[in-house]
Protein backbone atom coordinates (compact mmCIF):
# COMPACT_ATOMS: atom_id res chain seq x y z
CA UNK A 1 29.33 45.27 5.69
CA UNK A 2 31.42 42.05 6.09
CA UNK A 3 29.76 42.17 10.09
CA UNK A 4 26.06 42.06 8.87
CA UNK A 5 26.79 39.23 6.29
CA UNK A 6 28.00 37.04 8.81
CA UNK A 7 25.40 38.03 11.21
CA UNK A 8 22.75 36.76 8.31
CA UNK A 9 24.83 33.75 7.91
CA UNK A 10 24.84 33.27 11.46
CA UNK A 11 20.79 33.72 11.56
CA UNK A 12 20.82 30.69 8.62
CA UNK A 13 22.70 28.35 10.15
CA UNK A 14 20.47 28.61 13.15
CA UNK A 15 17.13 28.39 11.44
CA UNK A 16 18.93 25.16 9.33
CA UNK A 17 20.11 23.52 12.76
CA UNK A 18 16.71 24.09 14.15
CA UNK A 19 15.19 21.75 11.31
CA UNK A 20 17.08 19.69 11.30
CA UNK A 21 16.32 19.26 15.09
CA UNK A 22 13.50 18.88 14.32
CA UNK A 23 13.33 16.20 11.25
CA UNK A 24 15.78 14.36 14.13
CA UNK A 25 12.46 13.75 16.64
CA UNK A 26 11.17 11.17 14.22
CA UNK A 27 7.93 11.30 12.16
CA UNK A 28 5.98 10.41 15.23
CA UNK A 29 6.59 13.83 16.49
CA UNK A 30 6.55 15.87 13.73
CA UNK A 31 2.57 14.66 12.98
CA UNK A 32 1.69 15.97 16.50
CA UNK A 33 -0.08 19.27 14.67
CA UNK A 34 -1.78 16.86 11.44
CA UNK A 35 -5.53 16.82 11.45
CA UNK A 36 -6.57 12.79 12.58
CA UNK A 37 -9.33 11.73 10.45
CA UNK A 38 -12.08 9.93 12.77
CA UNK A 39 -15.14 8.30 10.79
CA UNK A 40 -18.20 8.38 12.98
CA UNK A 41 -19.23 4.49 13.63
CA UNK A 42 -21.39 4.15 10.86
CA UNK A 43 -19.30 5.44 8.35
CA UNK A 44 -16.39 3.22 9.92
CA UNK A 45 -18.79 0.57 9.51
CA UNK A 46 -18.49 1.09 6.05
CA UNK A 47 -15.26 1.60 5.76
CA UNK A 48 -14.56 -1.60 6.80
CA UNK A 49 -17.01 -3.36 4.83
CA UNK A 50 -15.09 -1.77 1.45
CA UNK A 51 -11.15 -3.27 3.41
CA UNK A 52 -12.62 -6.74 3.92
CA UNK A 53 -14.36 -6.69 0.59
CA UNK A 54 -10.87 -5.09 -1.23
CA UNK A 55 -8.74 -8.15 0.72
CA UNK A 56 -10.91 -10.89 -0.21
CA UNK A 57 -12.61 -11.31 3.12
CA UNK A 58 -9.02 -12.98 3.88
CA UNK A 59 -6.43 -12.12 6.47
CA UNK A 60 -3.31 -10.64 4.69
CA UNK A 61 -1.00 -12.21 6.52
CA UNK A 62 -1.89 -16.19 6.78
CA UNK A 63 -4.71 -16.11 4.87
CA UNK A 64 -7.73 -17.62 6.99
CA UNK A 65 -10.91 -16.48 6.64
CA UNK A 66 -12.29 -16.56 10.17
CA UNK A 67 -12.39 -13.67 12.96
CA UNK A 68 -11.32 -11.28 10.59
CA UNK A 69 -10.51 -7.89 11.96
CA UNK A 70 -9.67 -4.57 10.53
CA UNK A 71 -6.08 -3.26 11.35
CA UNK A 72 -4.77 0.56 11.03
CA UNK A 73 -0.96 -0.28 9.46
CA UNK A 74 0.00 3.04 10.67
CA UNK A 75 -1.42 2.71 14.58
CA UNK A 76 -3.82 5.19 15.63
CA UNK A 77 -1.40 5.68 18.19
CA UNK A 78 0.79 6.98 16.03
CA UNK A 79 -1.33 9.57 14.00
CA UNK A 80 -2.43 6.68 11.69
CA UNK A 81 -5.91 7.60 10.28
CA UNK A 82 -9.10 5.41 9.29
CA UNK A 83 -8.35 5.76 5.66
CA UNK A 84 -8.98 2.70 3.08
CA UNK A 85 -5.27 2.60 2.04
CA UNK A 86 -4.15 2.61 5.91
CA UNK A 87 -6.52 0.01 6.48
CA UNK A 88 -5.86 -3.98 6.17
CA UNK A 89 -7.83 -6.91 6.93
CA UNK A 90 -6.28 -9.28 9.42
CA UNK A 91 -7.39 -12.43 11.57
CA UNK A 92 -7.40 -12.01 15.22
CA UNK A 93 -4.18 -14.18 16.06
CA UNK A 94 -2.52 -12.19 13.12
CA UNK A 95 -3.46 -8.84 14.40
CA UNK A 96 -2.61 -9.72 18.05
CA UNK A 97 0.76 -10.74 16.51
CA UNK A 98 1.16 -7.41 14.61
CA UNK A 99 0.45 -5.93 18.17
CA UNK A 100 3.11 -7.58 19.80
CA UNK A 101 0.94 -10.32 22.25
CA UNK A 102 1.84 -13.67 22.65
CA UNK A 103 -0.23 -16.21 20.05
């Protein structure tokens, strides 16, 4: 009796360590399976219309109201999806710097 408990404490621990393997890759990796919500380009259109409108047709970062762009905070990249509250409204020097180029 004492053999088969262990042996189901043994099974545990293994299914807990694989988890927590798991959790371990990072978010990025764990999204790999999540459906990616992709507007078709006239509901994007939209979309973005409703994110300019919500920011004040005013980048969120300095403020200007020229070349405004729309910016996925969570990258598509990275499983981010077009959804309003992923969504921000950026001008292009601010969204090149939340890219990582050069000003």
């Amino acid at each position: 009796m004492i053999a088969f408990q262990v042996l189901q404490l043994q099974a545990s621990l293994s299914a807990v360590y694989a988890s927590v393997k798991e959790v371990q890759k990072g978010p990025e990796k764990l999204n790999r399976n999540r459906l990616r919500l992709k507007l078709s380009q006239e509901e994007y259109e939209s979309l973005r219309r409703r994110v300019l409108e919500r920011d004040g047709w005013r980048c969120q970062i300095c403020g200007s109201s020229a070349d405004l762009q729309v910016h996925h905070q969570q990258f598509r990249s990275k499983f981010g999806n077009d959804e309003f509250n992923n969504l921000i409204s950026l001008c292009a020097r601010c969204h090149r710097s939340q890219h990582g180029y050069e000003q």
